[in-house]
PDB file of N, CA and C in Angstrom:
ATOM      1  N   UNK A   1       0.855  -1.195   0.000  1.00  0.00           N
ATOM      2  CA  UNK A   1       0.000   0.000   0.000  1.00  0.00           C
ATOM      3  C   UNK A   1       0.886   1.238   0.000  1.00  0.00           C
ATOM      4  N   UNK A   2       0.536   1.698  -1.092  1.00  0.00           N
ATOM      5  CA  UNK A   2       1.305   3.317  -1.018  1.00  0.00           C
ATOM      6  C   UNK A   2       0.549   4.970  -1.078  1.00  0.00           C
ATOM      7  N   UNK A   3       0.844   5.507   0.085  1.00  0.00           N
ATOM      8  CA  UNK A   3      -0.076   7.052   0.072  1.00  0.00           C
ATOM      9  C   UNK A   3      -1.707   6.379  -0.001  1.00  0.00           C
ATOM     10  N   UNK A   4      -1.911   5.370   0.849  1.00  0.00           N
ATOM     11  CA  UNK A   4      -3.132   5.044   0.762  1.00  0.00           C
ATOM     12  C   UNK A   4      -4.158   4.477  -0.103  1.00  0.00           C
ATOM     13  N   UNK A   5      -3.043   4.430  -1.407  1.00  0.00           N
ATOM     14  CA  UNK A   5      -3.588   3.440  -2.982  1.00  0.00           C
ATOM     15  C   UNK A   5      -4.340   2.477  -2.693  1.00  0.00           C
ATOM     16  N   UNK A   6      -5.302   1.952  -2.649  1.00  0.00           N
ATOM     17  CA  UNK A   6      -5.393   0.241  -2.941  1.00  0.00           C
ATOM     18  C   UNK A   6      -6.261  -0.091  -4.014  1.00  0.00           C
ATOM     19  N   UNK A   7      -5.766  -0.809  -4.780  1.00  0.00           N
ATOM     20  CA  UNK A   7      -6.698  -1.192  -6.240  1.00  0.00           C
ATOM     21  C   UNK A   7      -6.865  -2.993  -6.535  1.00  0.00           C
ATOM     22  N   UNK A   8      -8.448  -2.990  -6.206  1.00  0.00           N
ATOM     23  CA  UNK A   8      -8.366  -5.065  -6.438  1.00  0.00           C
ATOM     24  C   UNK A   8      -9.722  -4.909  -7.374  1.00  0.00           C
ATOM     25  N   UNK A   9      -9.055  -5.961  -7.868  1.00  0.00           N
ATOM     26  CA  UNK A   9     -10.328  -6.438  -9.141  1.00  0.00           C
ATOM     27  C   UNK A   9     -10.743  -7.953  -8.761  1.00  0.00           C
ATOM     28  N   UNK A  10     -11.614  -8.005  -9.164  1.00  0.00           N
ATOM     29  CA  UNK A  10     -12.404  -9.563  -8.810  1.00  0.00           C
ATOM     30  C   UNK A  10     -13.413 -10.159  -9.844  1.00  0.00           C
ATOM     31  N   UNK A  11     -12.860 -10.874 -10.364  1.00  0.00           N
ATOM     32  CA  UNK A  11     -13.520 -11.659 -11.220  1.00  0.00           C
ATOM     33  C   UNK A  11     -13.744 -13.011 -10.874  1.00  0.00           C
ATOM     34  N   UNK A  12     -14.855 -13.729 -11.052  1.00  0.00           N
ATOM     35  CA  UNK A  12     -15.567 -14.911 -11.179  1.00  0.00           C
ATOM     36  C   UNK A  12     -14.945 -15.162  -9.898  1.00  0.00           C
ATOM     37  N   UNK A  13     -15.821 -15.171  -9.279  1.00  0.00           N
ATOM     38  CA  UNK A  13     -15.255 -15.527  -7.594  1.00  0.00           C
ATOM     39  C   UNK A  13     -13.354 -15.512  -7.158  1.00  0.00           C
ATOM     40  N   UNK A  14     -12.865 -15.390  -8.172  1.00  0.00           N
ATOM     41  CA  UNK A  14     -11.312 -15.699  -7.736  1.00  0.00           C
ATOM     42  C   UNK A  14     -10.637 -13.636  -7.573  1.00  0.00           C
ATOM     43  N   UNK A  15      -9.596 -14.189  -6.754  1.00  0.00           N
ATOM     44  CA  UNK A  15      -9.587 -12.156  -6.472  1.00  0.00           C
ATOM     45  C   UNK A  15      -8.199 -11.756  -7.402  1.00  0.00           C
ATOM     46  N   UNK A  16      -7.851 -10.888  -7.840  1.00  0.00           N
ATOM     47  CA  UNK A  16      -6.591 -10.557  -8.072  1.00  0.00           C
ATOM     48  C   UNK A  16      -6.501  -8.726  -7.067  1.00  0.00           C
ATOM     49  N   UNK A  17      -5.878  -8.928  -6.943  1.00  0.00           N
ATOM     50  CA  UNK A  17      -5.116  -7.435  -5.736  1.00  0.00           C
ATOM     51  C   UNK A  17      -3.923  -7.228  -6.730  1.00  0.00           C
ATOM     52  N   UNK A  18      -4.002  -5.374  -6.952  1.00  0.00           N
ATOM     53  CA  UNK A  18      -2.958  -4.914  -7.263  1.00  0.00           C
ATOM     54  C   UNK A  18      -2.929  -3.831  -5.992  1.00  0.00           C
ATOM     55  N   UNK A  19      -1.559  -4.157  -5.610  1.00  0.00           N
ATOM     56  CA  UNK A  19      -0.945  -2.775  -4.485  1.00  0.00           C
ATOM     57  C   UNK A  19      -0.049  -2.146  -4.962  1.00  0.00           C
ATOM     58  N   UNK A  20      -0.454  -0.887  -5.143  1.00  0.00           N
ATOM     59  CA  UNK A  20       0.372   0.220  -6.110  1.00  0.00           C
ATOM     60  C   UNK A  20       1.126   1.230  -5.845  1.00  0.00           C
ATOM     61  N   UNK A  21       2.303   1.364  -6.184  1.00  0.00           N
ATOM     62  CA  UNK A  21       3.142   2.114  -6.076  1.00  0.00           C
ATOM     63  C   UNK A  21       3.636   3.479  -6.670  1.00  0.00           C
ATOM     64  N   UNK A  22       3.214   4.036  -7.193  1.00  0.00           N
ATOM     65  CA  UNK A  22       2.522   5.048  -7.952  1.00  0.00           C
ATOM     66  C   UNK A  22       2.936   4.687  -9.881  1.00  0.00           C
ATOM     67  N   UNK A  23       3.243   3.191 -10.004  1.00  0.00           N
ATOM     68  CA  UNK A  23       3.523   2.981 -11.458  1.00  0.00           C
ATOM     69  C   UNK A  23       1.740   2.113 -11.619  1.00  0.00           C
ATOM     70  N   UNK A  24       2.090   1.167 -12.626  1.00  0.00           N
ATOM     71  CA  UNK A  24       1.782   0.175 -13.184  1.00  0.00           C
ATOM     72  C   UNK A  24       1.051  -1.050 -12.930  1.00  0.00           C
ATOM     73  N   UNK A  25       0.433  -1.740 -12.545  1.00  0.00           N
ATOM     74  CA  UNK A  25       0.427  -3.233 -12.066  1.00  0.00           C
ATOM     75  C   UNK A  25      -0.602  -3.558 -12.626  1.00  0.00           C
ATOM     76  N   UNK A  26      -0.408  -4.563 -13.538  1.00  0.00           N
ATOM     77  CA  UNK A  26      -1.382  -5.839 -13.902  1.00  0.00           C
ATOM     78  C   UNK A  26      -1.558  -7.160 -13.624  1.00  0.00           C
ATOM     79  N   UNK A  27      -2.651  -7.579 -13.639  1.00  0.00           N
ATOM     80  CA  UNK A  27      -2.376  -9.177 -13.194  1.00  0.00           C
ATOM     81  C   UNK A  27      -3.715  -9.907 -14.107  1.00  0.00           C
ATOM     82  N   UNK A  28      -2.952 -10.705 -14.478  1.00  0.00           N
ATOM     83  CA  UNK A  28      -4.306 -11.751 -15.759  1.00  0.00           C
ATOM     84  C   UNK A  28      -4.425 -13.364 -15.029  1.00  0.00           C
ATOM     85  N   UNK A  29      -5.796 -13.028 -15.199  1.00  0.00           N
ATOM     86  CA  UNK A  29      -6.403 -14.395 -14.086  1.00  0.00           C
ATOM     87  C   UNK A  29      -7.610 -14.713 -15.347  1.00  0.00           C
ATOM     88  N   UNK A  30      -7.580 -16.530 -15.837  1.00  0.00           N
ATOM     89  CA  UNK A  30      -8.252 -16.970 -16.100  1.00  0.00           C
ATOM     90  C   UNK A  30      -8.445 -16.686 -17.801  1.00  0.00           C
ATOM     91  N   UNK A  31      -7.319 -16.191 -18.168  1.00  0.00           N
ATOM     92  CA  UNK A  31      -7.875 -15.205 -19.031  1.00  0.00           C
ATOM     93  C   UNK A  31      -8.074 -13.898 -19.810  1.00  0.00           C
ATOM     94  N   UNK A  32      -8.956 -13.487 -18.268  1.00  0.00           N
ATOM     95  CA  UNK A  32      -9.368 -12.123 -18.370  1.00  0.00           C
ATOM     96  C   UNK A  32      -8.161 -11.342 -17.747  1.00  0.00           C
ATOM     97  N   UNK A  33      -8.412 -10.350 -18.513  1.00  0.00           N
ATOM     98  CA  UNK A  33      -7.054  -9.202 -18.047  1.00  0.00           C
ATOM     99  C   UNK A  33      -7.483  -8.407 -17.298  1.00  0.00           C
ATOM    100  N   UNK A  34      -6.678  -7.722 -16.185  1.00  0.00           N
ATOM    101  CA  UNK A  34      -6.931  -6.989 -15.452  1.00  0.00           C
ATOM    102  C   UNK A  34      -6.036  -4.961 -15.043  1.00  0.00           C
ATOM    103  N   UNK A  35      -6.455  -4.623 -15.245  1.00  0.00           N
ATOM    104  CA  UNK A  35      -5.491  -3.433 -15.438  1.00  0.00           C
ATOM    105  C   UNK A  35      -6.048  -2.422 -13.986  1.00  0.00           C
ATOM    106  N   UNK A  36      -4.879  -2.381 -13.610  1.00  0.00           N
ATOM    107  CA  UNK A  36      -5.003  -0.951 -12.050  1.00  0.00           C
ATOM    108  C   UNK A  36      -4.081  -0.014 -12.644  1.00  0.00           C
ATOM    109  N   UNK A  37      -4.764   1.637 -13.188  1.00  0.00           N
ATOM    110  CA  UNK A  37      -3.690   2.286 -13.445  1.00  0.00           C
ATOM    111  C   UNK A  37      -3.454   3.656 -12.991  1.00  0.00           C
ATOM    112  N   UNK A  38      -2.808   4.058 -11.603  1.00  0.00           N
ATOM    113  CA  UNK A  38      -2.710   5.154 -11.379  1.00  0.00           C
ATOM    114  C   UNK A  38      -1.884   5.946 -11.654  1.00  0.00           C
ATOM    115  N   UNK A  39      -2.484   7.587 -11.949  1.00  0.00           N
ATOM    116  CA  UNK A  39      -1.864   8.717 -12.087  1.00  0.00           C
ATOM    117  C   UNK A  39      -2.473  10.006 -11.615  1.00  0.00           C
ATOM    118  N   UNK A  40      -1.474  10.056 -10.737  1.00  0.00           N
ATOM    119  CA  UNK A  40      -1.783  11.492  -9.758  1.00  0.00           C
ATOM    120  C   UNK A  40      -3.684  10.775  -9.011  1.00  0.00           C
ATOM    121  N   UNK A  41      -4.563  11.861  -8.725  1.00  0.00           N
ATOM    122  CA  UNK A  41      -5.718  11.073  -8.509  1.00  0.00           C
ATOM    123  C   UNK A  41      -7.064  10.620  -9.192  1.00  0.00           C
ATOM    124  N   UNK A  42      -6.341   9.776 -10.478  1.00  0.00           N
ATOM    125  CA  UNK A  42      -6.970   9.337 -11.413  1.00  0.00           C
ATOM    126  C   UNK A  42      -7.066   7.836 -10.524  1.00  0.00           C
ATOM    127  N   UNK A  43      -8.296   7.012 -10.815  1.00  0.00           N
ATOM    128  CA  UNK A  43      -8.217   5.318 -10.718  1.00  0.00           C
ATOM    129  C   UNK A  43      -9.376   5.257 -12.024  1.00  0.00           C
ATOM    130  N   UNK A  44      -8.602   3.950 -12.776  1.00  0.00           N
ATOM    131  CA  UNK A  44      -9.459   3.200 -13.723  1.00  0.00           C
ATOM    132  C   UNK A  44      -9.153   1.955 -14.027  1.00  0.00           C
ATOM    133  N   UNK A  45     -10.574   1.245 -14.008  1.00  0.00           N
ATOM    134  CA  UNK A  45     -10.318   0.116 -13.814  1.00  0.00           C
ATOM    135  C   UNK A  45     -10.879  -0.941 -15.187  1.00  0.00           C
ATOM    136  N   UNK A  46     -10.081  -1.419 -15.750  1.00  0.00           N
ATOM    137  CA  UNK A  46     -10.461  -2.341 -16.839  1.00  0.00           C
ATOM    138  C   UNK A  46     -10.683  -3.435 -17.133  1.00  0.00           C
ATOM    139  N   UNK A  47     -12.138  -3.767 -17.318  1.00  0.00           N
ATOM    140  CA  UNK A  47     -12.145  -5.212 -17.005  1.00  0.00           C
ATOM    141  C   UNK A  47     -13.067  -5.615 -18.465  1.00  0.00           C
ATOM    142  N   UNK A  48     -12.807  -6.715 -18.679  1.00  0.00           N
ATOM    143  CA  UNK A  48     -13.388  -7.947 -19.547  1.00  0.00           C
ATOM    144  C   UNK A  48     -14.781  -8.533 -19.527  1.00  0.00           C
ATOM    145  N   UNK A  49     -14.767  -8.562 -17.785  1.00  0.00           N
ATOM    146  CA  UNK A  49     -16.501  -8.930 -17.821  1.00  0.00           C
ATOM    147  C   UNK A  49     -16.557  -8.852 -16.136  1.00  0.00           C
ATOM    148  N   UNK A  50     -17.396  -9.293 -15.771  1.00  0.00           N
ATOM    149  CA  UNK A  50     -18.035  -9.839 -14.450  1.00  0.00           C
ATOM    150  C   UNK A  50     -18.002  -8.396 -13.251  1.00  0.00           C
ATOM    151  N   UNK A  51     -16.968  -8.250 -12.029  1.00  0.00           N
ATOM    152  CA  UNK A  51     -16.916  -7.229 -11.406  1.00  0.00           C
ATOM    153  C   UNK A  51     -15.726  -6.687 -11.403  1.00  0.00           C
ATOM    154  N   UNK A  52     -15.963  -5.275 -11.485  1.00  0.00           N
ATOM    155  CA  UNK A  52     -14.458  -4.460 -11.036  1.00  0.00           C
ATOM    156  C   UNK A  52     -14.541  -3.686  -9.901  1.00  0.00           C
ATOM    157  N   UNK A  53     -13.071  -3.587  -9.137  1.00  0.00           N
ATOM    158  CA  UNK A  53     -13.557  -2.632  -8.325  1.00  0.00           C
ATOM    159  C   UNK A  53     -12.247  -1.499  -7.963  1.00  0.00           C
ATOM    160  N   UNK A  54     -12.005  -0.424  -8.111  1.00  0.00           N
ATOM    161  CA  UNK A  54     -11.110   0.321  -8.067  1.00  0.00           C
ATOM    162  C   UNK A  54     -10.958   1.057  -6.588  1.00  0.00           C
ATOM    163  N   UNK A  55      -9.983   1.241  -5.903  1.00  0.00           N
ATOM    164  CA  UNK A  55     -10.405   2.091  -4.841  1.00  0.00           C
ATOM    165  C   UNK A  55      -9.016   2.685  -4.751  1.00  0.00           C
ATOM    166  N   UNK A  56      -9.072   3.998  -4.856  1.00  0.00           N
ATOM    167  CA  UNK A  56      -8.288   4.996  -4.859  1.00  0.00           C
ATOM    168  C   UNK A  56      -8.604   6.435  -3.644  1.00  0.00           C
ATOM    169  N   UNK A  57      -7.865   6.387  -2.552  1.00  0.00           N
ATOM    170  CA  UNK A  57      -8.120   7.578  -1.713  1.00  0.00           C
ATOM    171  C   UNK A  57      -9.471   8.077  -1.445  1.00  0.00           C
ATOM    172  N   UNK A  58     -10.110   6.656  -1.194  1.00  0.00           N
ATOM    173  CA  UNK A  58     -11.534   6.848  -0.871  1.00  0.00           C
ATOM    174  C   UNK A  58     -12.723   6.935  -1.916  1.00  0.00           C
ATOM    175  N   UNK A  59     -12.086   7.212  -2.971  1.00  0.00           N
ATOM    176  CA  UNK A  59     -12.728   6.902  -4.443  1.00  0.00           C
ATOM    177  C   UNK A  59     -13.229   5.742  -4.817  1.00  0.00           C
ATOM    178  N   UNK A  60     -14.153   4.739  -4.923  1.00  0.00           N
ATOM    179  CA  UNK A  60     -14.631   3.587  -5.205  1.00  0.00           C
ATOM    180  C   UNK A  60     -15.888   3.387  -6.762  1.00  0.00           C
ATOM    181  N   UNK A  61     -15.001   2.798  -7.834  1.00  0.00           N
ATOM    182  CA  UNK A  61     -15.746   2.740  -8.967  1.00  0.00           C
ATOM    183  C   UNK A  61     -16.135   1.088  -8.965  1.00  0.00           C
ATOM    184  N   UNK A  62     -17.544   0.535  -8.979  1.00  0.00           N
ATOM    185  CA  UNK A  62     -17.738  -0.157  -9.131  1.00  0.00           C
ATOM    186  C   UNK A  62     -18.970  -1.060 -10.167  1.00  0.00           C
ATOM    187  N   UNK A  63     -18.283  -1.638 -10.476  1.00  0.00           N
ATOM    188  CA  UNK A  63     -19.403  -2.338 -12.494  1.00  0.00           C
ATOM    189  C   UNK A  63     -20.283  -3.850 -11.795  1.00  0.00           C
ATOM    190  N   UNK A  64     -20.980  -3.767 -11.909  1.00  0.00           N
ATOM    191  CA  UNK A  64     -21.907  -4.839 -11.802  1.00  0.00           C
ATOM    192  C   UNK A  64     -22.680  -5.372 -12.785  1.00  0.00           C
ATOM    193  N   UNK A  65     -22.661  -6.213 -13.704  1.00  0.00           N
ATOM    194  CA  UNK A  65     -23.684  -6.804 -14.809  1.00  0.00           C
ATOM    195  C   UNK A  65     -23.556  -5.173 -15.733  1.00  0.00           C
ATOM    196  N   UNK A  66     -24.733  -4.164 -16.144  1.00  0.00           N
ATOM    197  CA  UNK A  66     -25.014  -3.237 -16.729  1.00  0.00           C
ATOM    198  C   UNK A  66     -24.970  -1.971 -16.245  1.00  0.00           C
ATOM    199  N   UNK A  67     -24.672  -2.332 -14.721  1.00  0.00           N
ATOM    200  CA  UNK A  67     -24.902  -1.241 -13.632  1.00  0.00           C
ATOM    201  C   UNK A  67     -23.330  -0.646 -13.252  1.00  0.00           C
ATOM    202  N   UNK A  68     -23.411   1.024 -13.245  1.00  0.00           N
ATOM    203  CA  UNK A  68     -21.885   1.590 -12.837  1.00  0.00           C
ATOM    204  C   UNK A  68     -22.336   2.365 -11.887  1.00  0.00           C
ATOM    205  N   UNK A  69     -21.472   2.217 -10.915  1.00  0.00           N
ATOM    206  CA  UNK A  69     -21.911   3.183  -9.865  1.00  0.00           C
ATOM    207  C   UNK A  69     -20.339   4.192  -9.501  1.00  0.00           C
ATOM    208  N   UNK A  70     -20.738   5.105  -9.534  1.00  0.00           N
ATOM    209  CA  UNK A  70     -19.250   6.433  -9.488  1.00  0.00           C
ATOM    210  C   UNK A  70     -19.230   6.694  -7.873  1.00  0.00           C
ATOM    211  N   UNK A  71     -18.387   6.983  -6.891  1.00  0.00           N
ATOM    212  CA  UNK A  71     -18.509   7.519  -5.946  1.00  0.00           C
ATOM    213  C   UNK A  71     -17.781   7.842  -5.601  1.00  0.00           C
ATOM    214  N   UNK A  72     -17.345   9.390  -5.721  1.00  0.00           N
ATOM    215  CA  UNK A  72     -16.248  10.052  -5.425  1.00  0.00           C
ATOM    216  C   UNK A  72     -16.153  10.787  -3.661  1.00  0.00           C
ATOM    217  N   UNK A  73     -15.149  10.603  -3.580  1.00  0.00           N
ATOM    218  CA  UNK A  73     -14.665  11.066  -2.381  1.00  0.00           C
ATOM    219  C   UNK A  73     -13.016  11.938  -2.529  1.00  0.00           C
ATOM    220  N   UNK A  74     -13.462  12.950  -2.953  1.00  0.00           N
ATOM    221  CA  UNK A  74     -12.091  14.001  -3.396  1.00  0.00           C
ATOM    222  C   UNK A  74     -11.645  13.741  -4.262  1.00  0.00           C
ATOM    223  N   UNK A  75     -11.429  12.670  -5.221  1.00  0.00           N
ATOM    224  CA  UNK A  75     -10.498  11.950  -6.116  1.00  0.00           C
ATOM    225  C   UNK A  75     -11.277  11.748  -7.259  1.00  0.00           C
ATOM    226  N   UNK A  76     -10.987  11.962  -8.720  1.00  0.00           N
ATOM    227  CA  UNK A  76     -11.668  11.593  -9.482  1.00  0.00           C
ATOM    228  C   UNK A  76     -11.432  10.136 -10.120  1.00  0.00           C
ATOM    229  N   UNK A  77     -12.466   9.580 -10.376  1.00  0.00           N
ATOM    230  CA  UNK A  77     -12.839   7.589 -10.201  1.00  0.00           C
ATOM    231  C   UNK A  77     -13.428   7.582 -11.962  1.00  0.00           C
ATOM    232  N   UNK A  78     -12.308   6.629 -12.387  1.00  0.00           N
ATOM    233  CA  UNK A  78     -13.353   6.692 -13.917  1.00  0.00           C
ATOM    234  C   UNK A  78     -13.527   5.331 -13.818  1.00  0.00           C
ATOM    235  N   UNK A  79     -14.280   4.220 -14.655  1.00  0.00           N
ATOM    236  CA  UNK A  79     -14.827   2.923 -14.918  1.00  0.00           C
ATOM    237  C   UNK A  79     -15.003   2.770 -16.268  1.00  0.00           C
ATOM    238  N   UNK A  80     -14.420   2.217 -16.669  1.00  0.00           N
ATOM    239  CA  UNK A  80     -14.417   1.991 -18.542  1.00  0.00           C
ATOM    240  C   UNK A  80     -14.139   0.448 -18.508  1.00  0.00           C
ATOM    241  N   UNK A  81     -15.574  -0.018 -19.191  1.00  0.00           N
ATOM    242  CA  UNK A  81     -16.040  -1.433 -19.523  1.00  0.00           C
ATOM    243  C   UNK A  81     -16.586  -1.336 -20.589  1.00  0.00           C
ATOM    244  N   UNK A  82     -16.047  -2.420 -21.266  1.00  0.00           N
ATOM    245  CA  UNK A  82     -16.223  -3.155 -22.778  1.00  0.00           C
ATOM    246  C   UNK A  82     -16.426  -1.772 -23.549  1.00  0.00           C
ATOM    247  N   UNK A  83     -15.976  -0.900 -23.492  1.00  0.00           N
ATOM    248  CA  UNK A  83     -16.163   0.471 -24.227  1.00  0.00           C
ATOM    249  C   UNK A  83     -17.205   1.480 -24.294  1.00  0.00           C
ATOM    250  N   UNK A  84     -17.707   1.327 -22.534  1.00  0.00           N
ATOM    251  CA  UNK A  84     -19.202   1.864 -22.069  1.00  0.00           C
ATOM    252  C   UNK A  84     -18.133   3.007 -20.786  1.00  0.00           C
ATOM    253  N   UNK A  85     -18.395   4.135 -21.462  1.00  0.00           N
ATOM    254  CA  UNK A  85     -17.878   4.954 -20.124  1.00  0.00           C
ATOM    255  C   UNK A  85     -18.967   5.280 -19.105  1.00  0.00           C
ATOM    256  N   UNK A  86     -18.124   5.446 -18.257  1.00  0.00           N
ATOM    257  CA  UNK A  86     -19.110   5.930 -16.820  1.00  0.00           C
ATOM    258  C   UNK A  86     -18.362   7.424 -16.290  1.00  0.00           C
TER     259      UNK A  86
END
């Protein structure tokens, strides 16, 4: 955990956790790819299918089936699935 980062994605019941350091981190489970990418207080989270969940400095973007829910807390939170912005 760095400056309070934490970014996990979860797909099909299995979890992948990225703990970020202010670069990069991906992790591909099953498949599906998973992308955590911070800059400055940007979080976005890219996913393939099922759930994402981003959490950045209290910022929490989360995709469910058709459903995006934004909830910012100081930080701006984007969610970009299958090429549907939120």
């Amino acid at each position: 955990i760095h400056a309070g980062a934490r970014f996990e994605c979860i797909h099909a019941g299995a979890r992948c956790e990225c703990i970020h350091a202010g670069a990069r981190c991906e992790g591909i489970h099953a498949g599906a790819r998973f992308e955590c990418i911070h800059a400055g207080a940007r979080c976005e989270c890219i996913h393939a299918d099922a759930r994402c969940e981003g959490i950045h400095a209290g910022a929490r973007c989360i995709h469910a089936g058709a459903r995006y829910e934004c909830i910012h807390a100081g930080a701006r939170c984007a969610c970009i699935h299958a090429g549907a912005r939120c």
